[in-house]
C-alpha atoms as a PDB file:
ATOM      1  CA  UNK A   1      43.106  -5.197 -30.840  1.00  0.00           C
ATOM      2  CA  UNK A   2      45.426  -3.260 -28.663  1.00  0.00           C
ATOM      3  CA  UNK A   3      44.005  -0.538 -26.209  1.00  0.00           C
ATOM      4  CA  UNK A   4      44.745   2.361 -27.779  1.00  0.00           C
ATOM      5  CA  UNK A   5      43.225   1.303 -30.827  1.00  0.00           C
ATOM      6  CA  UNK A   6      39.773   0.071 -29.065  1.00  0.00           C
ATOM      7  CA  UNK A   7      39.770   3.717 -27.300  1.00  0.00           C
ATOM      8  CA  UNK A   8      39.845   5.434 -29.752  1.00  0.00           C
ATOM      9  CA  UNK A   9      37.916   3.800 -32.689  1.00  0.00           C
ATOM     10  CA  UNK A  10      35.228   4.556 -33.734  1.00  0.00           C
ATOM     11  CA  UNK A  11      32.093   2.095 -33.803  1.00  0.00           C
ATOM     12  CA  UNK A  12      31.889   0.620 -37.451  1.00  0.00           C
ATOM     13  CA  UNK A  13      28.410  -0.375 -38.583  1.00  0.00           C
ATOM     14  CA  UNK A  14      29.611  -3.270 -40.726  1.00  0.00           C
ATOM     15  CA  UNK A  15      27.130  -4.477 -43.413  1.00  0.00           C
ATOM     16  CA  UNK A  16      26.548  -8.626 -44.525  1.00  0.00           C
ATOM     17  CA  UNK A  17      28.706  -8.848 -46.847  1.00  0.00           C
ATOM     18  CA  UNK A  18      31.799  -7.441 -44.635  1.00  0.00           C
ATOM     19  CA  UNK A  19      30.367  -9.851 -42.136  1.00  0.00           C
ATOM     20  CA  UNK A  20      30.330 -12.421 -44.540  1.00  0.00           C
ATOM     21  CA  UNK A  21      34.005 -11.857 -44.912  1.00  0.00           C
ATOM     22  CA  UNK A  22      34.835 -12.148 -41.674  1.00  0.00           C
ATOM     23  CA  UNK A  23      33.050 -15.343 -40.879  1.00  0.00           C
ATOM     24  CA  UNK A  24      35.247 -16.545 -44.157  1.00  0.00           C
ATOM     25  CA  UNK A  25      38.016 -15.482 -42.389  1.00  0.00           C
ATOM     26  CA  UNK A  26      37.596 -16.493 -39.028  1.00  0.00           C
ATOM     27  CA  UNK A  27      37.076 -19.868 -40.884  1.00  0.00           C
ATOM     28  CA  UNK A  28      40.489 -19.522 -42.599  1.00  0.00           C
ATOM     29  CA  UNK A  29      42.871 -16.794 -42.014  1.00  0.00           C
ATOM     30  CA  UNK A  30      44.860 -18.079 -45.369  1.00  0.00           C
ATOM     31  CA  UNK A  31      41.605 -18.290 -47.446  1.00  0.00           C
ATOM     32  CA  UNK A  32      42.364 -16.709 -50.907  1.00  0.00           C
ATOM     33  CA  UNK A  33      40.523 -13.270 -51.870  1.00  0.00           C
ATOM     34  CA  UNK A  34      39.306 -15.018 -54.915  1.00  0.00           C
ATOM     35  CA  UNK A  35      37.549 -17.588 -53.039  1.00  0.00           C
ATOM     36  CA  UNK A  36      36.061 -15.368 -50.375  1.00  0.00           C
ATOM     37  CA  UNK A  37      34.732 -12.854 -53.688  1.00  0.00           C
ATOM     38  CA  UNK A  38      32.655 -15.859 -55.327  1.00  0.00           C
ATOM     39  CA  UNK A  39      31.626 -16.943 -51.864  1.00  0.00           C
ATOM     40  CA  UNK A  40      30.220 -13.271 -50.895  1.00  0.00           C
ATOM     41  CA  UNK A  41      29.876 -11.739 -54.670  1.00  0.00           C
ATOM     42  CA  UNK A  42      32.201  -9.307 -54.808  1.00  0.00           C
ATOM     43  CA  UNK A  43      35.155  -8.902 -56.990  1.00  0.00           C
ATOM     44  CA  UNK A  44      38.261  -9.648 -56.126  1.00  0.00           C
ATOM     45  CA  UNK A  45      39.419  -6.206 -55.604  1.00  0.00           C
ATOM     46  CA  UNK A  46      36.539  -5.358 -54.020  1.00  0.00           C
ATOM     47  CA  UNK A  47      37.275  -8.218 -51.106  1.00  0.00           C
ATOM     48  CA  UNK A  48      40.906  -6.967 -50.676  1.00  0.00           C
ATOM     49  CA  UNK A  49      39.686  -3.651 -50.382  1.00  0.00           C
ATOM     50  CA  UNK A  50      36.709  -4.469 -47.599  1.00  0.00           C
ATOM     51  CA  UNK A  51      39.502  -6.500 -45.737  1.00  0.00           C
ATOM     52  CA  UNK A  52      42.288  -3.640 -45.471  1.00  0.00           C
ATOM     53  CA  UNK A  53      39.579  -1.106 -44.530  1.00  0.00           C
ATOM     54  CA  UNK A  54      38.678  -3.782 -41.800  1.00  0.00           C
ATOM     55  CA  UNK A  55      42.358  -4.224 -40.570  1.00  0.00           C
ATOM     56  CA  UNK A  56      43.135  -0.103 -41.011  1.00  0.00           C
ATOM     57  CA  UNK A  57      40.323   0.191 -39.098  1.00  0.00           C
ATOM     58  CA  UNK A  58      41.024  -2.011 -36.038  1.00  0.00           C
ATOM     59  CA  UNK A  59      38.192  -3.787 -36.649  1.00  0.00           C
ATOM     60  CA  UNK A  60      39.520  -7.314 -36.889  1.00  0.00           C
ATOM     61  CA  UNK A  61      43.404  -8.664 -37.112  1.00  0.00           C
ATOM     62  CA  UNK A  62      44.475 -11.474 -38.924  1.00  0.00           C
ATOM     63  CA  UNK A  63      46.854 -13.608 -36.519  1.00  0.00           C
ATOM     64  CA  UNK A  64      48.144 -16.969 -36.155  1.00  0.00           C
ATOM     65  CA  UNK A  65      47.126 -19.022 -32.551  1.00  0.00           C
ATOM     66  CA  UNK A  66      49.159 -21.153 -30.957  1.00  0.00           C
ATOM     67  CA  UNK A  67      48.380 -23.876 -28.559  1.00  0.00           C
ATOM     68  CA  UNK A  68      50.430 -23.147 -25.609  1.00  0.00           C
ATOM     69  CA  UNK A  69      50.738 -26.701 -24.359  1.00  0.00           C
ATOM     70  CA  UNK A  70      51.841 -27.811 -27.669  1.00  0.00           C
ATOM     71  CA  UNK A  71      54.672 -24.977 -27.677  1.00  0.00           C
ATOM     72  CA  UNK A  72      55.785 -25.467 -24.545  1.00  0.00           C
ATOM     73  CA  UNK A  73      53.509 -23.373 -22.086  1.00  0.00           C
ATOM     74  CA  UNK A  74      52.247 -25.636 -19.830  1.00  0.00           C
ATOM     75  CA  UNK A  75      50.885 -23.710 -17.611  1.00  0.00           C
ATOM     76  CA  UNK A  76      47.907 -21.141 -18.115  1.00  0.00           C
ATOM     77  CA  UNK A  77      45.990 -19.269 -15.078  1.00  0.00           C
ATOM     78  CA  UNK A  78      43.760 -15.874 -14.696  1.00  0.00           C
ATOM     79  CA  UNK A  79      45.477 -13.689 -11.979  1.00  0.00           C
ATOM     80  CA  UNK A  80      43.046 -11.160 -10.271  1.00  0.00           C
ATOM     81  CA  UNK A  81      44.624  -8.141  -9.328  1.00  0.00           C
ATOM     82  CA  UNK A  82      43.832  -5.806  -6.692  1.00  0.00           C
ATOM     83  CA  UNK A  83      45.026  -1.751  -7.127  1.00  0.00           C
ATOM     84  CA  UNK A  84      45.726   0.752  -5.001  1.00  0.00           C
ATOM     85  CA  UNK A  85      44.947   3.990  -6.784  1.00  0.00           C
ATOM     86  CA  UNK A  86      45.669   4.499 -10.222  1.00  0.00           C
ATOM     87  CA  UNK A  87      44.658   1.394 -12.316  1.00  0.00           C
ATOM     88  CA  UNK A  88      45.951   1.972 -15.897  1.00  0.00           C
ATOM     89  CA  UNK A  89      49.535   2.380 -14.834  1.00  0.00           C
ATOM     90  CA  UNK A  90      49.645  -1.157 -13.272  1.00  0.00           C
ATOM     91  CA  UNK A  91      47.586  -2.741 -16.412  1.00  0.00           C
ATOM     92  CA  UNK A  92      50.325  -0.656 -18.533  1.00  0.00           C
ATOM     93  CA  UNK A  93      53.002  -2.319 -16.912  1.00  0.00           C
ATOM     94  CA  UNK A  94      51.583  -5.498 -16.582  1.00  0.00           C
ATOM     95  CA  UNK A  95      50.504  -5.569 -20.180  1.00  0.00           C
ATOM     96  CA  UNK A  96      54.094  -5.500 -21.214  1.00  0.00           C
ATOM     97  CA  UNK A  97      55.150  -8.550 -19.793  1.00  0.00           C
ATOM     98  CA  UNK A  98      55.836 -11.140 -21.940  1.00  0.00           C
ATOM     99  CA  UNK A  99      53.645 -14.070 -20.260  1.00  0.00           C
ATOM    100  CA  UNK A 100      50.796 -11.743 -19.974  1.00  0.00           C
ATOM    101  CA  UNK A 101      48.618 -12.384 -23.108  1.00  0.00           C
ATOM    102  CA  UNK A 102      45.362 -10.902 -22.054  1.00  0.00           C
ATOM    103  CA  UNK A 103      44.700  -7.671 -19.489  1.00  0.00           C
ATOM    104  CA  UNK A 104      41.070  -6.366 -18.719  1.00  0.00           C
ATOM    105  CA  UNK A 105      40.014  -3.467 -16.196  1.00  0.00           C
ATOM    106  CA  UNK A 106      36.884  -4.768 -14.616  1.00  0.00           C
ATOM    107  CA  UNK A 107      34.524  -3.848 -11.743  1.00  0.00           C
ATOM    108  CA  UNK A 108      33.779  -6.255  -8.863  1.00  0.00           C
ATOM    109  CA  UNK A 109      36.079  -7.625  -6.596  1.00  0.00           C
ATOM    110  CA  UNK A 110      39.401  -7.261  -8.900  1.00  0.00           C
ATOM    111  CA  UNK A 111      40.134  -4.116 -10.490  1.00  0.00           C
ATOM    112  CA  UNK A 112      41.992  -6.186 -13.403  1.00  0.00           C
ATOM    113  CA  UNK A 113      41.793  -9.609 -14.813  1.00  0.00           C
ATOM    114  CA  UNK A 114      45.159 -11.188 -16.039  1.00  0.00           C
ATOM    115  CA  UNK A 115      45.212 -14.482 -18.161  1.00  0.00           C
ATOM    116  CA  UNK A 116      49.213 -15.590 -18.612  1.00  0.00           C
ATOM    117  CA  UNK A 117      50.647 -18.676 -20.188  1.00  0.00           C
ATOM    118  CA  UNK A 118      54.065 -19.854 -18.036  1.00  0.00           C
ATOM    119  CA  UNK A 119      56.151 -22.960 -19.014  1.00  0.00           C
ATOM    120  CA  UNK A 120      55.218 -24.325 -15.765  1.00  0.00           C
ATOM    121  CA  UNK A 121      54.518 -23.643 -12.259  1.00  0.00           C
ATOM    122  CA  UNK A 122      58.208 -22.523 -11.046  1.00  0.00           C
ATOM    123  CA  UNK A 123      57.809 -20.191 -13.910  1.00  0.00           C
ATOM    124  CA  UNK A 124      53.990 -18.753 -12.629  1.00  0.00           C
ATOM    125  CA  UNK A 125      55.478 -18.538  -8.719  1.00  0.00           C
ATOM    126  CA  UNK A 126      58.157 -16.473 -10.386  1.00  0.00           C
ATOM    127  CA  UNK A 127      55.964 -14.232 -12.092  1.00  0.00           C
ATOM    128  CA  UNK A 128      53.736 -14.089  -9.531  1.00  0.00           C
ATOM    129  CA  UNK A 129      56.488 -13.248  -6.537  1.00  0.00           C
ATOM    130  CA  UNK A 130      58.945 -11.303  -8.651  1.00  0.00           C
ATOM    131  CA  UNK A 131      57.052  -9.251 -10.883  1.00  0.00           C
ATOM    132  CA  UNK A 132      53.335  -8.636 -11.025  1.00  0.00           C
ATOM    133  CA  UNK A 133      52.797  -8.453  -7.058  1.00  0.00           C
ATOM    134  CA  UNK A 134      56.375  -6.190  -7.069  1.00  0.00           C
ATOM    135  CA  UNK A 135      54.789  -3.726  -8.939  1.00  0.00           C
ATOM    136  CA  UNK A 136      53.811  -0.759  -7.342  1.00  0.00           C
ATOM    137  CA  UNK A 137      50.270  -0.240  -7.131  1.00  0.00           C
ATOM    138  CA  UNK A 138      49.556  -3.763  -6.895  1.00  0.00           C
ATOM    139  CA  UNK A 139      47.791  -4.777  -3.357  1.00  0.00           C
ATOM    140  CA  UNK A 140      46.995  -7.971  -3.957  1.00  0.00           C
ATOM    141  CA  UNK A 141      46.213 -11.019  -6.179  1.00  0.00           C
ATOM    142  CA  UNK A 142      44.218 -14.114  -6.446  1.00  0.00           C
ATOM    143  CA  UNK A 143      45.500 -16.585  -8.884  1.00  0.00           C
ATOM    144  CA  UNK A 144      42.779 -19.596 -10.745  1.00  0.00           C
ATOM    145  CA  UNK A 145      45.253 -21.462 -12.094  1.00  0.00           C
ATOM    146  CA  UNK A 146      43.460 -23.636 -15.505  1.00  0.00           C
ATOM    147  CA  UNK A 147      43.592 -27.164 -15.076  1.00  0.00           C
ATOM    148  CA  UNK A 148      41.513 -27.507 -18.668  1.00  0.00           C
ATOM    149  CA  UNK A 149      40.481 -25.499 -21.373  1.00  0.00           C
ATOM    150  CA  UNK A 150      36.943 -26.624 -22.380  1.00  0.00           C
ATOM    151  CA  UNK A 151      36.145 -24.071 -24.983  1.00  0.00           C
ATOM    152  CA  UNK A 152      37.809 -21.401 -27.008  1.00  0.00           C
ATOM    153  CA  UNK A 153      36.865 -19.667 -30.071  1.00  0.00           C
ATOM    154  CA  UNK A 154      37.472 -16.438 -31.886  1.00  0.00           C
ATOM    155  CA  UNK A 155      34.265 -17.096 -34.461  1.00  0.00           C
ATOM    156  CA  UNK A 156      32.393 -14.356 -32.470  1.00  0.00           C
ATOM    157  CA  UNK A 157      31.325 -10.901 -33.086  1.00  0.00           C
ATOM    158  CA  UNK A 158      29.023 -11.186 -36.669  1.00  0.00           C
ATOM    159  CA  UNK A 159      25.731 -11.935 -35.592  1.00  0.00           C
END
């Protein structure tokens, strides 16, 4: 869900049955309607429906994933970044580069939290040197560079 879209939605109180479809999906992103209706008992029309309202409404996305090792991303790491004043200019910019797949304002010790994926680790010291640290606003940064991933999962969010 992009930023703008989280902002400014509106909390939707989702009942089982659009739960239901969720889980379904979050199962398979390809499952047919038809399946999904007999599975939750609602018509077919009825499931399409339920599942455009929930994609108009920014509630969910339907998206492929990709395992970044397996397409050529070898490297992954979470940069903390350190701002001097404004913060949503520098997780604007940084949100816009292509490596950066995930941008959070937080509080603590790191005004943002930046996961990227880099081909490898000429291409992070590149990023790193050249672009996010040359941006203005940017103080400093700590980078935790992943040396596994032990768990990921977008099944969350229902229950």
């Amino acid at each position: 869900m992009s930023t703008s879209s989280r902002d400014s939605a509106k909390t939707l109180v989702l009942d089982d049955v659009s739960k239901q479809i969720i889980e379904r999906l979050q199962e398979d992103g390809r499952q047919p309607y038809v399946t999904i209706a007999k599975a939750v008992g609602l018509s077919e029309a009825a499931v399409r429906q339920r599942v455009q309202r929930l994609l108009d409404s920014g509630v969910m996305q339907i998206v492929a994933v990709t395992d970044p090792l397996q397409v050529g991303f070898r490297r992954q790491a979470m940069v903390g970044v350190r701002v001097e004043g404004d913060v949503a200019p520098v997780a604007q910019a940084l949100g816009e580069l292509s490596e950066v797949i995930y941008v959070v304002t937080t509080a603590g010790s790191f005004d943002l939290l930046v996961e990227v994926v880099c081909e490898d680790d000429d291409h992070l010291l590149e990023l790193l040197s050249s672009r996010v640290r040359a941006l203005p606003g940017v103080r400093s940064t700590e980078t935790f560079v992943y040396l596994k991933l032990n768990k990921q999962h977008y099944n969350w969010g229902t229950r």
